[in-house]
C-alpha atoms as a PDB file:
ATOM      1  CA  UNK A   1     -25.228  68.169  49.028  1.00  0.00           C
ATOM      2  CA  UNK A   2     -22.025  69.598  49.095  1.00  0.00           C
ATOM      3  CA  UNK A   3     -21.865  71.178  45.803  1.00  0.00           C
ATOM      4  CA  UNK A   4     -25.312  73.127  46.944  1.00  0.00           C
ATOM      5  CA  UNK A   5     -23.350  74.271  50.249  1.00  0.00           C
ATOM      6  CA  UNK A   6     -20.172  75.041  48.067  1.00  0.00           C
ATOM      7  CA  UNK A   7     -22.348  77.385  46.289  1.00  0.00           C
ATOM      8  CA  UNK A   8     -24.376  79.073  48.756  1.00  0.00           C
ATOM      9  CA  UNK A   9     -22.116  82.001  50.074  1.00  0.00           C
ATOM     10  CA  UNK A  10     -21.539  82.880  45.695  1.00  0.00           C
ATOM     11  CA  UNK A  11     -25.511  82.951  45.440  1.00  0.00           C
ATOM     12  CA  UNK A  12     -26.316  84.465  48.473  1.00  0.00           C
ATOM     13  CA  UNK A  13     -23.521  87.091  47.526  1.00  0.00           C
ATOM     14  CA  UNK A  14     -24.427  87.513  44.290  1.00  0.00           C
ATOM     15  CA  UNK A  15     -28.397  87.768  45.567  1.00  0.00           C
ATOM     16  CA  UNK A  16     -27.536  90.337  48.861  1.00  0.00           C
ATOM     17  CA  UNK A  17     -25.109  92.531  47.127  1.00  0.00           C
ATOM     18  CA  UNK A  18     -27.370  94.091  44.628  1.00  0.00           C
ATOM     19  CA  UNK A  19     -30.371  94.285  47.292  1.00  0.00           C
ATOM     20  CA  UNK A  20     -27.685  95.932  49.672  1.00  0.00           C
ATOM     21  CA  UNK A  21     -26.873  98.614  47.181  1.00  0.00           C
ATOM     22  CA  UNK A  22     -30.435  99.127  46.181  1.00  0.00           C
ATOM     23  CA  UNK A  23     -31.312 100.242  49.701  1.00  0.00           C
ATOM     24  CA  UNK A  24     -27.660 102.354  49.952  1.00  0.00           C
ATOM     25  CA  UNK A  25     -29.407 104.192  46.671  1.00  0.00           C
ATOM     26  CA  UNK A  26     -32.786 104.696  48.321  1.00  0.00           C
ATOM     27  CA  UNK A  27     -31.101 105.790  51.792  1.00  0.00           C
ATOM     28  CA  UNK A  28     -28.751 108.272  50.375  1.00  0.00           C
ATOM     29  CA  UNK A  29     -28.314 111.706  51.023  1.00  0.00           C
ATOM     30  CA  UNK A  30     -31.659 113.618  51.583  1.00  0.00           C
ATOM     31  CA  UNK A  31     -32.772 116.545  49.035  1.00  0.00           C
ATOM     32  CA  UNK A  32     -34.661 119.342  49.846  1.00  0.00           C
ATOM     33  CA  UNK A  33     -37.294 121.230  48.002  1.00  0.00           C
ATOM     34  CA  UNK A  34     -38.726 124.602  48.326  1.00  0.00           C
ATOM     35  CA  UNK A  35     -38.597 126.483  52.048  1.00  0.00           C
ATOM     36  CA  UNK A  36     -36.863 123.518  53.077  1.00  0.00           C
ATOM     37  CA  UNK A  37     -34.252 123.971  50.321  1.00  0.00           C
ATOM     38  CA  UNK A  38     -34.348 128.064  51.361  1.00  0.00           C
ATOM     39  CA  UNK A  39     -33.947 127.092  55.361  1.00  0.00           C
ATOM     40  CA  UNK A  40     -30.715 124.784  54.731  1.00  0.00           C
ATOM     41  CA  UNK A  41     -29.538 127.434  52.362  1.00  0.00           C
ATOM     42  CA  UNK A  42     -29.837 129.727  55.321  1.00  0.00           C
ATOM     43  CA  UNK A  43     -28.786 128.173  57.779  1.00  0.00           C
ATOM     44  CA  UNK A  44     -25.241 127.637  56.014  1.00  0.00           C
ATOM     45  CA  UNK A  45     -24.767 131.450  56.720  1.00  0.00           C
ATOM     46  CA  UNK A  46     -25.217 130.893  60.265  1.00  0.00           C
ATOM     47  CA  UNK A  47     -22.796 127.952  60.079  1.00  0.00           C
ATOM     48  CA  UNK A  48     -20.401 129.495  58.436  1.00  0.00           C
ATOM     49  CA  UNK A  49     -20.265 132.506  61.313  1.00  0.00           C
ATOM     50  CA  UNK A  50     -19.855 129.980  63.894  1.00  0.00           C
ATOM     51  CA  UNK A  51     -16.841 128.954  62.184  1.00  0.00           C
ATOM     52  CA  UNK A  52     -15.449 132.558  61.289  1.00  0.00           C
ATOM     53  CA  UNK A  53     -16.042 133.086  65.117  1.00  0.00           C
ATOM     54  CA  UNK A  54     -14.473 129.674  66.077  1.00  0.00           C
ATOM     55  CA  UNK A  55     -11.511 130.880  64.028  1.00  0.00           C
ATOM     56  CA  UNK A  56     -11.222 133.933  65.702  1.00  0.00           C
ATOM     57  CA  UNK A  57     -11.452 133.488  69.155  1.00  0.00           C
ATOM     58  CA  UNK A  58     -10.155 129.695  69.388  1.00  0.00           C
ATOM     59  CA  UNK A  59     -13.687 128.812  70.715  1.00  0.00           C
ATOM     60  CA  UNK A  60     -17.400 128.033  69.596  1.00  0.00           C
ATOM     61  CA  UNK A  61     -19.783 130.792  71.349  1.00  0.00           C
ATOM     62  CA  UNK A  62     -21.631 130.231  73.828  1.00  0.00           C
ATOM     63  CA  UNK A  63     -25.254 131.383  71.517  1.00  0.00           C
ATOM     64  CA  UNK A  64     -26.357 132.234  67.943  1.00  0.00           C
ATOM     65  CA  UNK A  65     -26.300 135.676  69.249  1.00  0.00           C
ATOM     66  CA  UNK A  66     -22.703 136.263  69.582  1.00  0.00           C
ATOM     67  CA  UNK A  67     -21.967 135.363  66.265  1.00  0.00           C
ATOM     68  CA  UNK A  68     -24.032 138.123  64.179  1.00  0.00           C
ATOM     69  CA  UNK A  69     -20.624 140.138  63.913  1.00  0.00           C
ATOM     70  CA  UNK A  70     -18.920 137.216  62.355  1.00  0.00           C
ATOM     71  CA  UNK A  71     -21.070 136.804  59.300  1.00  0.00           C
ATOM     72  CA  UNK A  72     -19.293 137.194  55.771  1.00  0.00           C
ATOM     73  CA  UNK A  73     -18.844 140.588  54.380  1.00  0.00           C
ATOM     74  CA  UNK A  74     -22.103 142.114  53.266  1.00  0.00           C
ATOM     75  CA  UNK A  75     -24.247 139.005  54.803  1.00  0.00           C
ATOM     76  CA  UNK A  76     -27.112 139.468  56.978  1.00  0.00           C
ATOM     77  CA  UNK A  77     -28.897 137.193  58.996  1.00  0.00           C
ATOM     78  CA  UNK A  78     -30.790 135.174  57.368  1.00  0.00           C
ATOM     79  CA  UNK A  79     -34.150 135.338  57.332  1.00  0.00           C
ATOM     80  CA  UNK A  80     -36.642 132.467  58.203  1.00  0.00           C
ATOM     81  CA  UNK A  81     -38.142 131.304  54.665  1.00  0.00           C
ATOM     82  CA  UNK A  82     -41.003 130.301  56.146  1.00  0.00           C
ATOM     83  CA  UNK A  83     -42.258 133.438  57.811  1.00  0.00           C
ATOM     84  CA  UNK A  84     -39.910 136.210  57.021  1.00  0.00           C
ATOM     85  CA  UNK A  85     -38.728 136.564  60.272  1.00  0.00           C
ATOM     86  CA  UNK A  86     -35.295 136.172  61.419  1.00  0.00           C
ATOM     87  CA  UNK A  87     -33.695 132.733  61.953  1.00  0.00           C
ATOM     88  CA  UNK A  88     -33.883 132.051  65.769  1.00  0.00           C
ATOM     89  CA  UNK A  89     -32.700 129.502  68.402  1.00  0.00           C
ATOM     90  CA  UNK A  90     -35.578 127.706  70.006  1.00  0.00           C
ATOM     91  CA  UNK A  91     -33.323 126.732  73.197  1.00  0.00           C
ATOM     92  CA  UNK A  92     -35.241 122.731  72.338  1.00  0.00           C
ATOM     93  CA  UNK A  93     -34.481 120.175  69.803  1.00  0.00           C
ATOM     94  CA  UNK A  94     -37.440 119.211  70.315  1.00  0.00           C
ATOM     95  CA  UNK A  95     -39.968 120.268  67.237  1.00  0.00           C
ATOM     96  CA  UNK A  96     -42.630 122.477  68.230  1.00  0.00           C
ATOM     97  CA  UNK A  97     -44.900 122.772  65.004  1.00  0.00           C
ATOM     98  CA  UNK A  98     -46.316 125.489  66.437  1.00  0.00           C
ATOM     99  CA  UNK A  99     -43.293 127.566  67.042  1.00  0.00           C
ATOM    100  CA  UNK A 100     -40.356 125.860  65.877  1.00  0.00           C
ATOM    101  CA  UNK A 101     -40.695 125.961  62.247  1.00  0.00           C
ATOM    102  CA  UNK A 102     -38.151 127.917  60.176  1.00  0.00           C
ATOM    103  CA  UNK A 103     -36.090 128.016  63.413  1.00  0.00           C
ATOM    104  CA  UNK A 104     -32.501 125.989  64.959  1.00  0.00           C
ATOM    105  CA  UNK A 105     -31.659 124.624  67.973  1.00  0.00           C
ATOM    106  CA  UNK A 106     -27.571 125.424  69.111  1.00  0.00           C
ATOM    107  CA  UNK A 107     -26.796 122.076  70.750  1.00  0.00           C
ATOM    108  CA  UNK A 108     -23.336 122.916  72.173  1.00  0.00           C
ATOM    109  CA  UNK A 109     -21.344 120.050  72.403  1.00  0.00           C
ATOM    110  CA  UNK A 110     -18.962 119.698  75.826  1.00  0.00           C
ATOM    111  CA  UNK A 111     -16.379 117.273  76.972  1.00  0.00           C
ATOM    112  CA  UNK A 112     -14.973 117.477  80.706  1.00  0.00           C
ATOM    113  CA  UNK A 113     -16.674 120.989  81.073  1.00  0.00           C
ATOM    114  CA  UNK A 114     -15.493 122.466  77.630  1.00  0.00           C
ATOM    115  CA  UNK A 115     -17.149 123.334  74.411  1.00  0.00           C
ATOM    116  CA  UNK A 116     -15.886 121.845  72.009  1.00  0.00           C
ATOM    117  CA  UNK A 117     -18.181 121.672  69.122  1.00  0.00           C
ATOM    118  CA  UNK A 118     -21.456 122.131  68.280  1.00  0.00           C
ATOM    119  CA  UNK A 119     -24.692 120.823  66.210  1.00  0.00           C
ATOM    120  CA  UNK A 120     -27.268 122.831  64.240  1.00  0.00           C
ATOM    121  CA  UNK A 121     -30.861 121.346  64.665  1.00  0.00           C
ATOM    122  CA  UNK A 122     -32.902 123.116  61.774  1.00  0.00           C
ATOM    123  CA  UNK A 123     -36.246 122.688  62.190  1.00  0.00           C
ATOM    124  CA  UNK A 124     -38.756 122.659  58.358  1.00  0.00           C
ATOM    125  CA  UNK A 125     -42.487 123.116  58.699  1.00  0.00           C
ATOM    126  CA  UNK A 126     -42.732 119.046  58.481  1.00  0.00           C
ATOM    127  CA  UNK A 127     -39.975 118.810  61.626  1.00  0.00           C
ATOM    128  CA  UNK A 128     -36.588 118.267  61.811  1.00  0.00           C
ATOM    129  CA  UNK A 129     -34.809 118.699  58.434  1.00  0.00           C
END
């Protein structure tokens, strides 16, 4: 009996390890196709703003809005791939199918009363990319 228990943490190991990596494989990063490929594309303009603004003025902005001067040389605002219009903030990260899609949420991110990050919520015509 206690060869079986001697050798129950090498098989379970040798059993679990495989299985755990398995599901790391299947979990991994997500890919996007299509629009949704387009719309995360995009929306890496808009991040990258927030950071040239961030840079700038030592602070995140308080909207999307104030960061339109801050895009790269020559970029524009991106465009929603979905519709055509241009990206917006839905004010929700909540998903709206009917009026979210191809759109962000600016989720400002405070501690003790002072922005001090912030998350994009980027909203595909499925829901929350």
């Amino acid at each position: 009996m206690r060869q079986v228990a001697d050798r129950l943490p090498r098989y379970l190991a040798l059993t679990l390890l495989p299985l755990l990596a398995l599901a790391c494989l299947a979990c991994g990063p997500r890919e996007f196709h299509g629009k949704d490929k387009e719309m995360m594309e995009r929306v890496g303009i808009i991040s990258d703003a927030l950071s040239n603004y961030q840079l700038a003025n030592a602070e995140w902005p308080e909207s999307l809005s104030d960061v339109r001067q801050y895009l790269a040389y020559g970029e524009r605002w991106p465009a929603n791939p979905y519709d055509g219009k241009p990206i917006a903030d839905t004010g929700s990260p909540e998903f709206d199918p009917a009026a979210s899609v191809g759109m962000v949420f600016y989720q400002k991110l405070c501690r003790d009363d002072r922005l001090i990050n912030y998350q994009l919520h980027v909203f595909g015509d499925k829901g929350k990319l």
